[in-house]
PDB file of N, CA and C in Angstrom:
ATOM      1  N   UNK A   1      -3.859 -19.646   1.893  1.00  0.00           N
ATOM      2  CA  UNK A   1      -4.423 -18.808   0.857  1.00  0.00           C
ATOM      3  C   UNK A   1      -3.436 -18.782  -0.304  1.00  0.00           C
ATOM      4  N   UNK A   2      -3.943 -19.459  -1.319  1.00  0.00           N
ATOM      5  CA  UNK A   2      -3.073 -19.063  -2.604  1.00  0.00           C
ATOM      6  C   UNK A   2      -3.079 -17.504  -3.337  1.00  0.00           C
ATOM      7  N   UNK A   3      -2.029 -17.820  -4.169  1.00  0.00           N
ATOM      8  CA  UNK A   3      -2.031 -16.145  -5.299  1.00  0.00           C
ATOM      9  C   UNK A   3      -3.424 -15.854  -5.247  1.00  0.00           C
ATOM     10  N   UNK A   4      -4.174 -16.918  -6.331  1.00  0.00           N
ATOM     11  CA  UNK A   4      -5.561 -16.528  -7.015  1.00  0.00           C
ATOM     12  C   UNK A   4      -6.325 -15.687  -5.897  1.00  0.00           C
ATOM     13  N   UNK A   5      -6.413 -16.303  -4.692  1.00  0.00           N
ATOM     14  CA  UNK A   5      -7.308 -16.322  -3.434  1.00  0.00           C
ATOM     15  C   UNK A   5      -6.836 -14.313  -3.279  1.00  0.00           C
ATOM     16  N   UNK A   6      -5.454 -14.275  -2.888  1.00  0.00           N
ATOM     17  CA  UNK A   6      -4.782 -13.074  -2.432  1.00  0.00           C
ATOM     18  C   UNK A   6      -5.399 -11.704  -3.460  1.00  0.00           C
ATOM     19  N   UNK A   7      -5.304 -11.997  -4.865  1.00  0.00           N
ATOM     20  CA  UNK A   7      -5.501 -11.332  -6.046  1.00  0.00           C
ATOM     21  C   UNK A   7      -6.928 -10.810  -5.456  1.00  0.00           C
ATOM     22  N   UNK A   8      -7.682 -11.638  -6.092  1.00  0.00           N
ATOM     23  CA  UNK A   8      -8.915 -11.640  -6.054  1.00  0.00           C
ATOM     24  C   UNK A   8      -9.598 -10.502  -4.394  1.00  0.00           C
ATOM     25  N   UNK A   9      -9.114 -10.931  -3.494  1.00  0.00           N
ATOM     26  CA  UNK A   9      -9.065 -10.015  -1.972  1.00  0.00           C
ATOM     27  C   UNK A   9      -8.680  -8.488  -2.502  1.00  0.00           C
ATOM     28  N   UNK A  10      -7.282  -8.988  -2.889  1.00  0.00           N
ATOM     29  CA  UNK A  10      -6.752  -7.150  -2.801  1.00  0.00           C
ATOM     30  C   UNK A  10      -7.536  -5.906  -3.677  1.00  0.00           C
ATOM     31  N   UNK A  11      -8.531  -6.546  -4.826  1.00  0.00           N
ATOM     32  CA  UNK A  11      -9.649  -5.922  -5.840  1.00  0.00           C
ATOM     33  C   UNK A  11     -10.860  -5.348  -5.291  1.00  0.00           C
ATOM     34  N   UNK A  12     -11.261  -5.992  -4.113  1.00  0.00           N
ATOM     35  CA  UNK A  12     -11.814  -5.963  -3.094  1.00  0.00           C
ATOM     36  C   UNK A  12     -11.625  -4.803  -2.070  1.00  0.00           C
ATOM     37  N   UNK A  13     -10.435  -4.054  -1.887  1.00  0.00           N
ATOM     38  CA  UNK A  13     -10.057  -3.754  -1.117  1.00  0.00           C
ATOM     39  C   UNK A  13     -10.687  -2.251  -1.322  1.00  0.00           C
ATOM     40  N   UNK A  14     -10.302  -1.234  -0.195  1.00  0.00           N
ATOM     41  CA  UNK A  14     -10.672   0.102  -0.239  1.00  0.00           C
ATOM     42  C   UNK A  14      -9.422   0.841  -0.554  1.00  0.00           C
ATOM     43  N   UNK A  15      -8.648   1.244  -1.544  1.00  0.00           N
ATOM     44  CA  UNK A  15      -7.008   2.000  -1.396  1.00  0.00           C
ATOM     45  C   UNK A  15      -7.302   3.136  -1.166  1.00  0.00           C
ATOM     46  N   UNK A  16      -5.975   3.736  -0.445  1.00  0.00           N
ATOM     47  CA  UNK A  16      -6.011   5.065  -0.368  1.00  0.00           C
ATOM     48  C   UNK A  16      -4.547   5.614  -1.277  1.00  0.00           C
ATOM     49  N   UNK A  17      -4.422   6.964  -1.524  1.00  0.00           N
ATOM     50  CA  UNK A  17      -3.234   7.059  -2.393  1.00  0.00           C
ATOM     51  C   UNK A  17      -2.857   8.386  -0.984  1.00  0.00           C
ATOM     52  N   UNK A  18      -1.631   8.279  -0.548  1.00  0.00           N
ATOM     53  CA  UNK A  18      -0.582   9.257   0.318  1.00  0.00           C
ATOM     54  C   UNK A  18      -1.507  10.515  -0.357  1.00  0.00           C
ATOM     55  N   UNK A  19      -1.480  11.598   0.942  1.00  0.00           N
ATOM     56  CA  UNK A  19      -1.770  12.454   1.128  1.00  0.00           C
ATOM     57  C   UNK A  19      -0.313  13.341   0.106  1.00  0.00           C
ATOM     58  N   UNK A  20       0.646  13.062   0.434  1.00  0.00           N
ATOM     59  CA  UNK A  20       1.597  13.266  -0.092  1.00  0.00           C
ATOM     60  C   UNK A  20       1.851  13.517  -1.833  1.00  0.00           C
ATOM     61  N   UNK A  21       0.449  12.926  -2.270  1.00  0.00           N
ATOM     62  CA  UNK A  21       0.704  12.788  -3.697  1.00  0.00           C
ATOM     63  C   UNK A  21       0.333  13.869  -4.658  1.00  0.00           C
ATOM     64  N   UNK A  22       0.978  14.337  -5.288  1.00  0.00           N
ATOM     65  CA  UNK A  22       0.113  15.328  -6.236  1.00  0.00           C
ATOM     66  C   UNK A  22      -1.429  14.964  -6.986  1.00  0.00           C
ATOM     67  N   UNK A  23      -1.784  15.744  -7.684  1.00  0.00           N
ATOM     68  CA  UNK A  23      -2.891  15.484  -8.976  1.00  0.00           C
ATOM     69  C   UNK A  23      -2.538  15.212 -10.183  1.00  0.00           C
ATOM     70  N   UNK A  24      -0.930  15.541  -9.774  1.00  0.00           N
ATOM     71  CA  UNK A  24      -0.329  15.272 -11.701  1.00  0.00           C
ATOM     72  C   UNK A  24       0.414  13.740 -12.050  1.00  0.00           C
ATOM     73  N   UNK A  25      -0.250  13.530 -11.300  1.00  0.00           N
ATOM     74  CA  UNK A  25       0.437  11.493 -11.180  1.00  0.00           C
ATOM     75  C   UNK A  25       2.033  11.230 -10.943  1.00  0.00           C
ATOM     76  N   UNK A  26       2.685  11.081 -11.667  1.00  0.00           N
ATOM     77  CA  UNK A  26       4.169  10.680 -11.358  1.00  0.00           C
ATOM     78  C   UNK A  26       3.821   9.135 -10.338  1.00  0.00           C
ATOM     79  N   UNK A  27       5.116   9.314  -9.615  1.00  0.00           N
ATOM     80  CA  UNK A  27       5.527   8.253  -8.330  1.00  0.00           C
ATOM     81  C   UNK A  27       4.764   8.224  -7.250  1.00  0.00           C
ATOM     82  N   UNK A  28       3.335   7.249  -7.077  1.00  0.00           N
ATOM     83  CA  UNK A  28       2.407   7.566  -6.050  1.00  0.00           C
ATOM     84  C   UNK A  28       2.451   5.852  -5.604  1.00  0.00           C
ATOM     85  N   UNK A  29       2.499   5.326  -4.293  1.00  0.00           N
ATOM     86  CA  UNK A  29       1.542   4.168  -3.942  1.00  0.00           C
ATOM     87  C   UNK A  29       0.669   4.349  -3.214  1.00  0.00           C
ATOM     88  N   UNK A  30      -0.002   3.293  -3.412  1.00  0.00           N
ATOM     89  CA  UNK A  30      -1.566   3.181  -2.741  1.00  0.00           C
ATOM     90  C   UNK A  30      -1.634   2.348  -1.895  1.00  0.00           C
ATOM     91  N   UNK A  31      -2.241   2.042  -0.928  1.00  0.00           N
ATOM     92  CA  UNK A  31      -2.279   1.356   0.657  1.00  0.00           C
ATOM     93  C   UNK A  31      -3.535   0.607   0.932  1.00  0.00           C
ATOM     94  N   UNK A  32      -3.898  -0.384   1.091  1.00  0.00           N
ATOM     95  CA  UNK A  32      -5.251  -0.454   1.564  1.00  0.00           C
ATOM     96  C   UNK A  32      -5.245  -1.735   2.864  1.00  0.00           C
ATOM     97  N   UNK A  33      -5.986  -1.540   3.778  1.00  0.00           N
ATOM     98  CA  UNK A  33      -5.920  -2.350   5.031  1.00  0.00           C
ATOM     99  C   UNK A  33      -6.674  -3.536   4.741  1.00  0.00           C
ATOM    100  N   UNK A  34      -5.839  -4.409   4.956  1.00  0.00           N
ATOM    101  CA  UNK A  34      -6.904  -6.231   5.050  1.00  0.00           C
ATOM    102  C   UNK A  34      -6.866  -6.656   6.357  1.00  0.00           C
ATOM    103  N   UNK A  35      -7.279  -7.990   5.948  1.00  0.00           N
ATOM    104  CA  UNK A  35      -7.172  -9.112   7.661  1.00  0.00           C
ATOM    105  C   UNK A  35      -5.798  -9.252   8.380  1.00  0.00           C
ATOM    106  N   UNK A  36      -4.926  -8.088   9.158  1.00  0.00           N
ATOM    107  CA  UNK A  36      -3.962  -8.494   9.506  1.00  0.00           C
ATOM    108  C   UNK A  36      -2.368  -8.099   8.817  1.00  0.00           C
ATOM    109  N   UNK A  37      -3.123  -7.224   7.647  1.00  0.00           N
ATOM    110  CA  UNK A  37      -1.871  -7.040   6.712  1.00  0.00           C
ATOM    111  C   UNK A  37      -2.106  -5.390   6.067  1.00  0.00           C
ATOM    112  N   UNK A  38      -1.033  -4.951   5.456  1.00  0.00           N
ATOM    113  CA  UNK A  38      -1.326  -4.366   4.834  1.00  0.00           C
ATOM    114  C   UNK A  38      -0.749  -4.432   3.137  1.00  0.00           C
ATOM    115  N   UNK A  39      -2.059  -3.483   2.060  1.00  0.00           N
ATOM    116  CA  UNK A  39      -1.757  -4.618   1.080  1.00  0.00           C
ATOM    117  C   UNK A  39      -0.785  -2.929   0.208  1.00  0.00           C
ATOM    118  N   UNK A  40       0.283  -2.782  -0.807  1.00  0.00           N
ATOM    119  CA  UNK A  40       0.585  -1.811  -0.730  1.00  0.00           C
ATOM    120  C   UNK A  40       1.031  -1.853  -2.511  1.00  0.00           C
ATOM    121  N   UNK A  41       0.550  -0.830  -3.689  1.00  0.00           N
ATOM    122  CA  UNK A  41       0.943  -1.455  -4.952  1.00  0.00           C
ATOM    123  C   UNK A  41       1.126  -0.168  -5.619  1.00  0.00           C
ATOM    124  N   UNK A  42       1.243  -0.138  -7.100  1.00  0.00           N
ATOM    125  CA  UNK A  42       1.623   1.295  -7.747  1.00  0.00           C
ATOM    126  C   UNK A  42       0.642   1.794  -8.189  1.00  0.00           C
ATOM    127  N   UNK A  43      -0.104   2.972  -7.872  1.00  0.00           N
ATOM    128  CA  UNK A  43      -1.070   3.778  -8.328  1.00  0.00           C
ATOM    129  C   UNK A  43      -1.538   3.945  -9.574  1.00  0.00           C
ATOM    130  N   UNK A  44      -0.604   3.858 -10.930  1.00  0.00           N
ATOM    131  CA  UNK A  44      -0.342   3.895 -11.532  1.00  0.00           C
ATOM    132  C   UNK A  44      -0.750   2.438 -12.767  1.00  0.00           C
ATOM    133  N   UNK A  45       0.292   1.291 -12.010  1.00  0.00           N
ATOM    134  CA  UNK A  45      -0.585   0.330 -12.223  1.00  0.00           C
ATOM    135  C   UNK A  45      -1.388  -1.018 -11.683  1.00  0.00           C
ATOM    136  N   UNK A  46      -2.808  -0.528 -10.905  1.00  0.00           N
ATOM    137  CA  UNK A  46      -3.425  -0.703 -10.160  1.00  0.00           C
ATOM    138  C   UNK A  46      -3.571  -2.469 -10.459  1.00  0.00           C
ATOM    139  N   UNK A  47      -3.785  -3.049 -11.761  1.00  0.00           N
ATOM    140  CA  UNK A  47      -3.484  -4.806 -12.195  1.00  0.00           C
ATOM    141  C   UNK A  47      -2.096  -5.298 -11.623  1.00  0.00           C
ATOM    142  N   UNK A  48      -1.455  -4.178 -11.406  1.00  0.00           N
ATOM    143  CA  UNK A  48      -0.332  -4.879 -11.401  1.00  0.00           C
ATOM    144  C   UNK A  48      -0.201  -5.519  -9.814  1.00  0.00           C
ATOM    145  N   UNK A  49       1.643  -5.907  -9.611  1.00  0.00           N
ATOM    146  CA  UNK A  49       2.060  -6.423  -8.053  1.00  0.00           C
ATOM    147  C   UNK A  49       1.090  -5.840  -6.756  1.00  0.00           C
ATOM    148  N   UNK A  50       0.711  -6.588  -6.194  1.00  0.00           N
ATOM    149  CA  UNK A  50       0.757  -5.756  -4.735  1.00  0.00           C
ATOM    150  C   UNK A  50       1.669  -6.717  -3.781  1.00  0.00           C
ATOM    151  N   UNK A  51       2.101  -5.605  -3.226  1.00  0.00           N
ATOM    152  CA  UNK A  51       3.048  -6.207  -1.631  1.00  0.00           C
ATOM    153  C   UNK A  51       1.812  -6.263  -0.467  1.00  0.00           C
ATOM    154  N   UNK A  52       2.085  -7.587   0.298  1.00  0.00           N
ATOM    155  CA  UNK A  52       1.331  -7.786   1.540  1.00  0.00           C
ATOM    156  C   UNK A  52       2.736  -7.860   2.767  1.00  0.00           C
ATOM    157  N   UNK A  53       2.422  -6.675   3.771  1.00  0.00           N
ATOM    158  CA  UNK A  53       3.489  -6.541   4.761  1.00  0.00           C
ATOM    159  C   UNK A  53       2.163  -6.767   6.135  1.00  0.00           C
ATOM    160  N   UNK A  54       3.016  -7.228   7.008  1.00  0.00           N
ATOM    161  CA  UNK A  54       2.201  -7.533   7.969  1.00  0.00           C
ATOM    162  C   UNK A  54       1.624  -5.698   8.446  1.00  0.00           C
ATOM    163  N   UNK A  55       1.119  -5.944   9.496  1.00  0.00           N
ATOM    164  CA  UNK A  55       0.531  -4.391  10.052  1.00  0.00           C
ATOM    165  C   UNK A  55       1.727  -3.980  11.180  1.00  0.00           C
ATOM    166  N   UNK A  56       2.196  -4.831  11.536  1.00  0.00           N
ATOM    167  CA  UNK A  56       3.426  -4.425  12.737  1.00  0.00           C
ATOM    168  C   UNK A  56       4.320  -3.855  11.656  1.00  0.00           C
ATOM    169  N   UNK A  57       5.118  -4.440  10.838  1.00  0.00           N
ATOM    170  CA  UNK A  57       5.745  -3.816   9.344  1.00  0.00           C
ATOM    171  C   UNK A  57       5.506  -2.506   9.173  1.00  0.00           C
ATOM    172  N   UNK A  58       4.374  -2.466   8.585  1.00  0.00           N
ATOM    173  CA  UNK A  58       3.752  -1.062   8.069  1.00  0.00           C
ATOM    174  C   UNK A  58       3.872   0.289   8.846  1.00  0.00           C
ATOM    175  N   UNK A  59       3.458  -0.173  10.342  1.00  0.00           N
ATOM    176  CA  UNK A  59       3.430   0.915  11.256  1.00  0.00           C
ATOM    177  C   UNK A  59       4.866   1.048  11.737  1.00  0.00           C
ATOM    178  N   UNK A  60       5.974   0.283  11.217  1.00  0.00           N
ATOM    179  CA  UNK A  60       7.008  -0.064  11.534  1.00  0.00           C
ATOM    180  C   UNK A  60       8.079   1.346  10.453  1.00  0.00           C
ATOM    181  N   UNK A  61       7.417   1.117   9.558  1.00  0.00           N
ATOM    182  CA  UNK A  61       8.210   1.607   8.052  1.00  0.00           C
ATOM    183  C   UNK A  61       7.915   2.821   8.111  1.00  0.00           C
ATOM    184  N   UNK A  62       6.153   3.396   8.462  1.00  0.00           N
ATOM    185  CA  UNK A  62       5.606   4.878   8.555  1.00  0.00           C
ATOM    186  C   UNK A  62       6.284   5.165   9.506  1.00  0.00           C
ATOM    187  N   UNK A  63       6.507   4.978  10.683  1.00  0.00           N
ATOM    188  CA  UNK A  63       7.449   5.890  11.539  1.00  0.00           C
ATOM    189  C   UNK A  63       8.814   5.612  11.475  1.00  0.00           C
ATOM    190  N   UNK A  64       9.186   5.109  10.924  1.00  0.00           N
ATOM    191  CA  UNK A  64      11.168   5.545  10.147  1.00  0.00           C
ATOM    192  C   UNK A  64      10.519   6.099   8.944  1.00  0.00           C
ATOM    193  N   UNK A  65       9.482   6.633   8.218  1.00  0.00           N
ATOM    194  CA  UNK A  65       9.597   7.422   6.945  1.00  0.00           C
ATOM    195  C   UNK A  65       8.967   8.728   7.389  1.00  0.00           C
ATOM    196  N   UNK A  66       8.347   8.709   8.272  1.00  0.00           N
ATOM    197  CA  UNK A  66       7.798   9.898   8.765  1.00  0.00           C
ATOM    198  C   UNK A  66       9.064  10.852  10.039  1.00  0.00           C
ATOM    199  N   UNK A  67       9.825  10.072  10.622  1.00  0.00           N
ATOM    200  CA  UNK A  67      10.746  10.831  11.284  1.00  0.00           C
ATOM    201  C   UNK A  67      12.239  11.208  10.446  1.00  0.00           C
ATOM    202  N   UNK A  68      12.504  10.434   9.053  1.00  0.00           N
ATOM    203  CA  UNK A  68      13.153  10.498   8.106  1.00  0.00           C
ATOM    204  C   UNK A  68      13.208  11.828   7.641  1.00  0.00           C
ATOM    205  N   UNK A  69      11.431  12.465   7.431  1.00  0.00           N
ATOM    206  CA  UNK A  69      11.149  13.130   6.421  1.00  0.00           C
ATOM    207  C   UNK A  69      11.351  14.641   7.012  1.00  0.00           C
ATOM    208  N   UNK A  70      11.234  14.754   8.164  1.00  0.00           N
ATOM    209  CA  UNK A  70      11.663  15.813   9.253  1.00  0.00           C
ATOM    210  C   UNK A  70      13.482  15.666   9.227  1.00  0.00           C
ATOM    211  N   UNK A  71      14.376  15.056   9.226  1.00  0.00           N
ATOM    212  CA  UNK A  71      15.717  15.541   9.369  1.00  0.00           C
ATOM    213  C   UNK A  71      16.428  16.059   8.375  1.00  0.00           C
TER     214      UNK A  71
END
Protein backbone atom coordinates (compact mmCIF):
# COMPACT_ATOMS: atom_id res chain seq x y z
CA UNK A 1 0.00 0.00 0.00
CA UNK A 2 1.44 3.29 -0.98
CA UNK A 3 1.07 7.00 0.74
CA UNK A 4 -1.78 7.87 -1.85
CA UNK A 5 -3.55 4.38 -1.04
CA UNK A 6 -2.92 5.07 3.09
CA UNK A 7 -4.24 8.91 2.71
CA UNK A 8 -7.09 8.26 0.93
CA UNK A 9 -8.16 5.09 3.79
CA UNK A 10 -7.46 7.28 6.78
CA UNK A 11 -10.47 10.05 5.24
CA UNK A 12 -12.46 7.18 5.33
CA UNK A 13 -12.05 6.47 8.68
CA UNK A 14 -14.46 6.99 11.83
CA UNK A 15 -12.10 9.33 14.53
CA UNK A 16 -12.73 9.68 17.84
CA UNK A 17 -11.16 12.72 19.87
CA UNK A 18 -9.98 11.47 23.90
CA UNK A 19 -12.58 11.72 26.24
CA UNK A 20 -9.97 13.68 27.92
CA UNK A 21 -10.38 16.66 25.69
CA UNK A 22 -12.01 19.82 26.43
CA UNK A 23 -14.62 21.91 24.11
CA UNK A 24 -12.16 24.74 24.00
CA UNK A 25 -9.71 22.99 21.54
CA UNK A 26 -6.04 23.45 22.50
CA UNK A 27 -3.80 19.99 22.39
CA UNK A 28 -6.30 17.15 21.35
CA UNK A 29 -5.53 13.83 19.10
CA UNK A 30 -7.83 11.87 17.39
CA UNK A 31 -7.72 7.97 16.97
CA UNK A 32 -9.50 6.00 14.55
CA UNK A 33 -9.32 2.02 14.13
CA UNK A 34 -8.34 0.41 10.59
CA UNK A 35 -7.30 -3.09 9.22
CA UNK A 36 -4.85 -4.04 11.90
CA UNK A 37 -3.60 -0.61 12.88
CA UNK A 38 -4.32 2.19 14.51
CA UNK A 39 -4.43 5.46 12.61
CA UNK A 40 -3.64 8.53 15.18
CA UNK A 41 -3.33 12.58 13.93
CA UNK A 42 -3.94 16.27 15.32
CA UNK A 43 -7.46 17.29 15.85
CA UNK A 44 -6.76 20.38 14.99
CA UNK A 45 -5.24 19.66 11.76
CA UNK A 46 -7.32 16.93 10.48
CA UNK A 47 -5.34 17.27 6.37
CA UNK A 48 -2.57 17.02 8.05
CA UNK A 49 0.14 13.77 9.23
CA UNK A 50 -1.45 10.77 10.51
CA UNK A 51 0.65 8.13 12.42
CA UNK A 52 -0.23 4.36 11.66
CA UNK A 53 0.95 2.22 14.92
CA UNK A 54 0.17 -1.29 14.83
CA UNK A 55 -2.88 -2.30 17.42
CA UNK A 56 -0.43 -4.31 19.77
CA UNK A 57 1.45 -0.61 19.94
CA UNK A 58 -1.56 1.26 20.73
CA UNK A 59 -2.91 -0.98 23.44
CA UNK A 60 0.69 -1.02 24.38
CA UNK A 61 1.08 2.97 24.86
CA UNK A 62 -2.78 3.30 26.50
CA UNK A 63 -1.76 1.24 29.33
CA UNK A 64 1.72 2.98 30.18
CA UNK A 65 -0.43 6.35 29.68
CA UNK A 66 -3.26 5.32 31.58
CA UNK A 67 -1.21 3.83 34.66
CA UNK A 68 1.18 7.00 34.20
CA UNK A 69 -1.76 9.19 34.73
CA UNK A 70 -2.70 7.67 38.23
CA UNK A 71 0.98 8.11 39.89
Amino acid sequence: MNNAECSATASDLTWFKSSYSGTEGGQCVEVAAGAGVMHVRDSKDVAGPVIRVSREAWTGFVGMASSQRGA
